[in-house]
C-alpha atoms as a PDB file:
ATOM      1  CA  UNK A   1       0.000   0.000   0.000  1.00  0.00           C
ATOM      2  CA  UNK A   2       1.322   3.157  -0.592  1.00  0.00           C
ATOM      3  CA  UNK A   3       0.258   7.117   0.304  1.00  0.00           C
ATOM      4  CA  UNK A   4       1.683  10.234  -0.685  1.00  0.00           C
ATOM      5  CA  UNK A   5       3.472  12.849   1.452  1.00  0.00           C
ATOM      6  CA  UNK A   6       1.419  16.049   0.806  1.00  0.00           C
ATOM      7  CA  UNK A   7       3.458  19.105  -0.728  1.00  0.00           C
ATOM      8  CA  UNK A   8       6.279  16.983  -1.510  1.00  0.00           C
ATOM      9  CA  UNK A   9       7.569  14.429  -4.019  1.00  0.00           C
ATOM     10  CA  UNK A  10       7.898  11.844  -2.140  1.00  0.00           C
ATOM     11  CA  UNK A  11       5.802   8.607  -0.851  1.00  0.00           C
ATOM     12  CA  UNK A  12       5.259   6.660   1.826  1.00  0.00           C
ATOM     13  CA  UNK A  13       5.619   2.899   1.003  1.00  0.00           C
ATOM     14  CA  UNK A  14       4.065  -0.098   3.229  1.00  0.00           C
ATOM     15  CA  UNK A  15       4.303  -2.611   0.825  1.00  0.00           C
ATOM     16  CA  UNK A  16       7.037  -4.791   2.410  1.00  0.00           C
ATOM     17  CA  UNK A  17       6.609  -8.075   4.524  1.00  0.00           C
ATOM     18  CA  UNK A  18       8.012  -7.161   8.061  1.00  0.00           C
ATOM     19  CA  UNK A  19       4.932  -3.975   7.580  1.00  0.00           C
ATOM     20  CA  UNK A  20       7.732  -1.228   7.776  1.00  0.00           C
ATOM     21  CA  UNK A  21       7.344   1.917   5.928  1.00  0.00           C
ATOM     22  CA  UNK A  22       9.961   3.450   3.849  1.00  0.00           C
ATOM     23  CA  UNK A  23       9.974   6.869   2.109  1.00  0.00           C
ATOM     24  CA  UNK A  24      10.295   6.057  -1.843  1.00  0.00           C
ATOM     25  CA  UNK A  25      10.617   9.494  -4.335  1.00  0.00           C
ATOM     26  CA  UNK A  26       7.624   9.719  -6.665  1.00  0.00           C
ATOM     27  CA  UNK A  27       8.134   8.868 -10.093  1.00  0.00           C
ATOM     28  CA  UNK A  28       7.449  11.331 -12.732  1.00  0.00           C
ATOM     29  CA  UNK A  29       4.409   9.289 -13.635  1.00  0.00           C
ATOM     30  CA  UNK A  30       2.575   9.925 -10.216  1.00  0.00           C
ATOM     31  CA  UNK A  31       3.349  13.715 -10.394  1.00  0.00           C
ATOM     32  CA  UNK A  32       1.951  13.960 -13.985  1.00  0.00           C
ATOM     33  CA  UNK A  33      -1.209  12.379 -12.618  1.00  0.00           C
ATOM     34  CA  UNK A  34      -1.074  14.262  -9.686  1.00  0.00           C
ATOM     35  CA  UNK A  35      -0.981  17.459 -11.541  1.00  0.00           C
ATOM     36  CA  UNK A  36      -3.798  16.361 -13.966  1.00  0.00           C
ATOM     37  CA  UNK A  37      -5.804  15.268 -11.224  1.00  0.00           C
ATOM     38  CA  UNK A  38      -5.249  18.536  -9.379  1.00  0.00           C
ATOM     39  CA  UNK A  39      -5.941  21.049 -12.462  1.00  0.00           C
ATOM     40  CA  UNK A  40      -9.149  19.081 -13.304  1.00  0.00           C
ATOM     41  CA  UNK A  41     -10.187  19.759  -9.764  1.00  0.00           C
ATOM     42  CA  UNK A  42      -9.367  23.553 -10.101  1.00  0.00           C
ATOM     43  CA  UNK A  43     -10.880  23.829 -13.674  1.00  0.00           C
ATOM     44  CA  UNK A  44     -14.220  22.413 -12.340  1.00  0.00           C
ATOM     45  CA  UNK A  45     -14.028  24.743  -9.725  1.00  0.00           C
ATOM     46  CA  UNK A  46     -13.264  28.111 -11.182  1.00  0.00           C
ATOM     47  CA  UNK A  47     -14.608  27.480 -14.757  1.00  0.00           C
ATOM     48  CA  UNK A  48     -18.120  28.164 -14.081  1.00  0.00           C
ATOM     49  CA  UNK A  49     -17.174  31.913 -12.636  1.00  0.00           C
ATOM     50  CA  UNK A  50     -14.915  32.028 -15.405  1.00  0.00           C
ATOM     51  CA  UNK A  51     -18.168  31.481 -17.843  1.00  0.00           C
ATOM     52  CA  UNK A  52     -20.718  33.581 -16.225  1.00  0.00           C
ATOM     53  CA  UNK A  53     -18.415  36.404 -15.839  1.00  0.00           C
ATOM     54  CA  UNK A  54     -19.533  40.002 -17.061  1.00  0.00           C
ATOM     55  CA  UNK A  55     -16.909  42.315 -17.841  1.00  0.00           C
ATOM     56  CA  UNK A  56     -17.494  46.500 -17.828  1.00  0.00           C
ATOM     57  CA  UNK A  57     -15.529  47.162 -21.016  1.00  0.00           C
ATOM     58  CA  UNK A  58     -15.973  50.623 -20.165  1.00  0.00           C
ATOM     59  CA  UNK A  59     -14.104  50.107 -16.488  1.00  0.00           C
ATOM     60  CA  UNK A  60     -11.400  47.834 -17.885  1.00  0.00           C
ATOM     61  CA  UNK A  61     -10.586  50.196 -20.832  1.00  0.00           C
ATOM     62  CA  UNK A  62     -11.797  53.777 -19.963  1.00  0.00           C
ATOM     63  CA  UNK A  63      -9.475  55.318 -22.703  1.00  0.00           C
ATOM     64  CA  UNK A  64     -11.236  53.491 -25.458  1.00  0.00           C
ATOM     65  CA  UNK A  65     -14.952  54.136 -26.918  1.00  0.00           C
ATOM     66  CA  UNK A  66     -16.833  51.156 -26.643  1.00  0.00           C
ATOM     67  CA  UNK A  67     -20.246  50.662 -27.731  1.00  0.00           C
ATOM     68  CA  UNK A  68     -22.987  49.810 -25.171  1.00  0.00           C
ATOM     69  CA  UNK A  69     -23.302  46.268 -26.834  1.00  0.00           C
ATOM     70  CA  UNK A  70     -19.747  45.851 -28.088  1.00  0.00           C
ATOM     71  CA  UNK A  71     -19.176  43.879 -31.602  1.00  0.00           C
ATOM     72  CA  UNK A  72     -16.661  41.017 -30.624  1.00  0.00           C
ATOM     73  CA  UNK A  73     -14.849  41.228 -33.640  1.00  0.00           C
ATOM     74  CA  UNK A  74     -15.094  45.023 -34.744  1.00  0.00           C
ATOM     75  CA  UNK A  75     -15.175  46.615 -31.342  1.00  0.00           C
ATOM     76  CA  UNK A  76     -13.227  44.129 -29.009  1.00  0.00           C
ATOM     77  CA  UNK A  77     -10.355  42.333 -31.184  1.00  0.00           C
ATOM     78  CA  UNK A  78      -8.495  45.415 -31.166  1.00  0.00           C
ATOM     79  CA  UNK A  79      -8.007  46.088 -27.659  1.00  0.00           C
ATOM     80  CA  UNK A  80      -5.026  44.523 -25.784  1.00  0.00           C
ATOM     81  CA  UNK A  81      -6.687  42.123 -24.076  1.00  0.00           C
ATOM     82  CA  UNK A  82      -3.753  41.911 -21.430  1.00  0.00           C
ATOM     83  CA  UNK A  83      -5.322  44.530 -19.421  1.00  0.00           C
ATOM     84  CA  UNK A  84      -7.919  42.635 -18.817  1.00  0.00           C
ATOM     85  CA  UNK A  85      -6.370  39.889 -17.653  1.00  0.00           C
ATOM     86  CA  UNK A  86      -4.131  41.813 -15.219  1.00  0.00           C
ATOM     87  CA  UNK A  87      -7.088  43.402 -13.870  1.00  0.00           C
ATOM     88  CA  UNK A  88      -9.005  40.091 -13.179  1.00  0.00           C
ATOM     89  CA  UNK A  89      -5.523  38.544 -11.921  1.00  0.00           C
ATOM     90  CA  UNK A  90      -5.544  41.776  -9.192  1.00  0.00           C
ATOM     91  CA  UNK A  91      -8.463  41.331  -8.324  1.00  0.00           C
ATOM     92  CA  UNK A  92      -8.984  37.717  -7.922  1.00  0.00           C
ATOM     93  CA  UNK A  93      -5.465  37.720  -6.139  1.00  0.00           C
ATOM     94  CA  UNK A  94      -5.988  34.545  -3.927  1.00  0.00           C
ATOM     95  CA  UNK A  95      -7.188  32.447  -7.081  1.00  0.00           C
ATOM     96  CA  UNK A  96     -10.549  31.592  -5.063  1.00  0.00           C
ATOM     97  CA  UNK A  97     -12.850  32.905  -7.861  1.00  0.00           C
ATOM     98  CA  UNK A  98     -10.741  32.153 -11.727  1.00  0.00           C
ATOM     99  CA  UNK A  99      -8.122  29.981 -10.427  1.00  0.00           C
ATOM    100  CA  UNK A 100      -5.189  30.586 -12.817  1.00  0.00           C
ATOM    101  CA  UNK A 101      -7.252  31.066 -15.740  1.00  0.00           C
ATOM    102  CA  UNK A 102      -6.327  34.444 -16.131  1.00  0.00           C
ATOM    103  CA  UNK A 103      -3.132  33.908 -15.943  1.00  0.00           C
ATOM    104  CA  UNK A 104      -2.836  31.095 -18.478  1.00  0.00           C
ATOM    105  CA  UNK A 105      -5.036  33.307 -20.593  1.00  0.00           C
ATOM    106  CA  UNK A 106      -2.536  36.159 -20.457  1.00  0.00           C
ATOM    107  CA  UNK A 107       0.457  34.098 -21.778  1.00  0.00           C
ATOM    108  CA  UNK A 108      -1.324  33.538 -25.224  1.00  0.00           C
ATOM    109  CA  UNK A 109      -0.234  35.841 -27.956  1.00  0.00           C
ATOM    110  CA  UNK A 110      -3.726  36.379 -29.035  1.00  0.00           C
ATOM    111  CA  UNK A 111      -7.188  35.014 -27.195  1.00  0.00           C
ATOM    112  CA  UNK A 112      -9.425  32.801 -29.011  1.00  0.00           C
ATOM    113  CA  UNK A 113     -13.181  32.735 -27.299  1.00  0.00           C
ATOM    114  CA  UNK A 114     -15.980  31.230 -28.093  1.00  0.00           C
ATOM    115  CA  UNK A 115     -18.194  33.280 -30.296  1.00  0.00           C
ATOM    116  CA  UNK A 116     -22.199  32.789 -30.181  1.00  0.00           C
ATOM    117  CA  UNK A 117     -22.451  29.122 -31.466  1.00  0.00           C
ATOM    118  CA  UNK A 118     -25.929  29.721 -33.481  1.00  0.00           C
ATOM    119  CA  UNK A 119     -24.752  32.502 -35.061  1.00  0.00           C
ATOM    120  CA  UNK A 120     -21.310  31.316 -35.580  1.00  0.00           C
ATOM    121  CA  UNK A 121     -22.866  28.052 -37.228  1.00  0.00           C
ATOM    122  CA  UNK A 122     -24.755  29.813 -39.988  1.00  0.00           C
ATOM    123  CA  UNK A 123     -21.875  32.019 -40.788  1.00  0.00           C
ATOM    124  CA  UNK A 124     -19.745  28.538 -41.382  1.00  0.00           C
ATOM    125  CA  UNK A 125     -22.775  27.277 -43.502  1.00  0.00           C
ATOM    126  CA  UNK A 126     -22.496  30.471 -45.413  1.00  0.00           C
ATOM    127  CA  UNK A 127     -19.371  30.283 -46.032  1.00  0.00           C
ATOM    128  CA  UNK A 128     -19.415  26.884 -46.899  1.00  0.00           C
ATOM    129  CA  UNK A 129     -21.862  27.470 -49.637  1.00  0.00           C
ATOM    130  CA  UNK A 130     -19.913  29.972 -51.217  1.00  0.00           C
ATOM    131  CA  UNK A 131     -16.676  27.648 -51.502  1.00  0.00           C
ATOM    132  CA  UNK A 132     -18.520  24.752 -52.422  1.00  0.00           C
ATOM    133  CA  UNK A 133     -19.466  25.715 -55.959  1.00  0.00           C
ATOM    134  CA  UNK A 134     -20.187  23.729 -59.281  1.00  0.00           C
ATOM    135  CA  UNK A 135     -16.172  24.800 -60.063  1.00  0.00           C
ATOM    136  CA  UNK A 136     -15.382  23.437 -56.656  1.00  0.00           C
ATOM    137  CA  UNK A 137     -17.272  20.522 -56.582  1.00  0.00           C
ATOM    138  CA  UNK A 138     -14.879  17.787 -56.992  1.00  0.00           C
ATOM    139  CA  UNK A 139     -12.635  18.873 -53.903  1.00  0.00           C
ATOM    140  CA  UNK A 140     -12.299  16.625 -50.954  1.00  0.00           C
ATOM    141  CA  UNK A 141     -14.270  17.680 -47.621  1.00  0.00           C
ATOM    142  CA  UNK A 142     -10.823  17.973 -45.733  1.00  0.00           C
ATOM    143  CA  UNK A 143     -10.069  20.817 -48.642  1.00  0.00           C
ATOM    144  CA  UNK A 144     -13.542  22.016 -48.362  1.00  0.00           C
ATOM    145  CA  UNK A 145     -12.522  22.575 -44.634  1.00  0.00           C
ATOM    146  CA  UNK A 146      -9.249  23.879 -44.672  1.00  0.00           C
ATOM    147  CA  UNK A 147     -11.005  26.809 -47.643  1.00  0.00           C
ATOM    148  CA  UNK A 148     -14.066  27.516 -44.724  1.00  0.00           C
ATOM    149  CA  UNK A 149     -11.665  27.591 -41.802  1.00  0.00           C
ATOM    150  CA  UNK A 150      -9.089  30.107 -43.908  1.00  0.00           C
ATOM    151  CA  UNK A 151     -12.335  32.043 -45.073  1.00  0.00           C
ATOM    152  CA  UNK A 152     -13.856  32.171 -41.815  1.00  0.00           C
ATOM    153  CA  UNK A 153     -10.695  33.576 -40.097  1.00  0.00           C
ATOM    154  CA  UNK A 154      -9.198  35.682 -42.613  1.00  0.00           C
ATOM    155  CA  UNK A 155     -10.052  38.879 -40.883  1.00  0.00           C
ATOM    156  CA  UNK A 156      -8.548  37.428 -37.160  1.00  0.00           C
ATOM    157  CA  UNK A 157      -5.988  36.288 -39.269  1.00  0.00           C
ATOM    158  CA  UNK A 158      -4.611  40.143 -40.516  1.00  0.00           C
ATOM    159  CA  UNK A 159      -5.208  41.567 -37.588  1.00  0.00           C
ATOM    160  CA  UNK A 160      -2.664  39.128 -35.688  1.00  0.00           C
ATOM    161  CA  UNK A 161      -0.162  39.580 -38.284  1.00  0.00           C
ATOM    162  CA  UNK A 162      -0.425  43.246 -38.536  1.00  0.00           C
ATOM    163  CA  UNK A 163      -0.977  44.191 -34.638  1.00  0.00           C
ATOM    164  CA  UNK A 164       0.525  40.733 -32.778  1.00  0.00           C
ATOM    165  CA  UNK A 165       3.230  38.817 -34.560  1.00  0.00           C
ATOM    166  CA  UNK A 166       5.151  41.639 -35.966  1.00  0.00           C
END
């Protein structure tokens, strides 16, 4: 039988005959599923805060004009979302309420959210339409993809190169 040390990397071993215990270092196996099981634990806990959480555009960025009902992509790509992050990170300082989300958000070059799936899904349709044509008919449905995905992000897709990767 064997138990782990908390806050350490180390275990606690009573497998042999005579009952003793002896102190055995973890293996990098147990702290990868220590770590796993430990992040799932925090994800479950902080993600639905994360999800329901409204932000006051006009709070986080008072130096910007932002419409009452902001566009995500017009109104919102452009600002550096960083801010944002820092200001949730301040004031969520002992990780009760996002966990490291924020954090982990903030090391990303550019954010990728979820846009409104229904609306989203007919814009993909759309677009699907419009490469799938009579010319384009005898193209595999991977190509068909990869021509929708590139279509559908082409506008996210100059804005990183011209205001993130340069």
């Amino acid at each position: 039988m064997s138990s782990y040390c908390s806050d350490s990397n180390l275990k606690l071993s009573s497998d042999s005959s005579d009952g003793s215990v002896e102190i055995v270092e973890k293996t990098e196996e147990d702290l990868q599923k220590e770590d796993k099981k430990n992040a799932e634990a925090e994800f479950k806990r902080v993600f639905k805060k994360w999800h329901k959480l409204t932000i006051d555009w006009k709070i986080v960025y008072p130096d910007v004009e932002i419409p009452e009902k902001p566009d995500t992509i017009r109104d919102l790509m452009p600002l550096e979302i960083g801010r944002l992050y820092k200001t949730l990170e301040k004031k969520d300082s002992d990780r009760k309420k996002y966990g490291f989300l924020p954090l982990m958000a903030g090391c990303s070059y550019g954010q990728l959210g979820a846009l409104n799936a229904e609306s989203y899904a007919e814009r993909v349709n759309s677009v699907g339409k419009q490469v799938l044509t009579s010319g384009n008919s005898l193209l595999s449905s991977d190509e068909v993809e990869m021509l929708v995905i590139l279509h559908m992000n082409e506008e996210f897709m100059r804005f990183m190169r011209m205001c993130v990767l340069q």
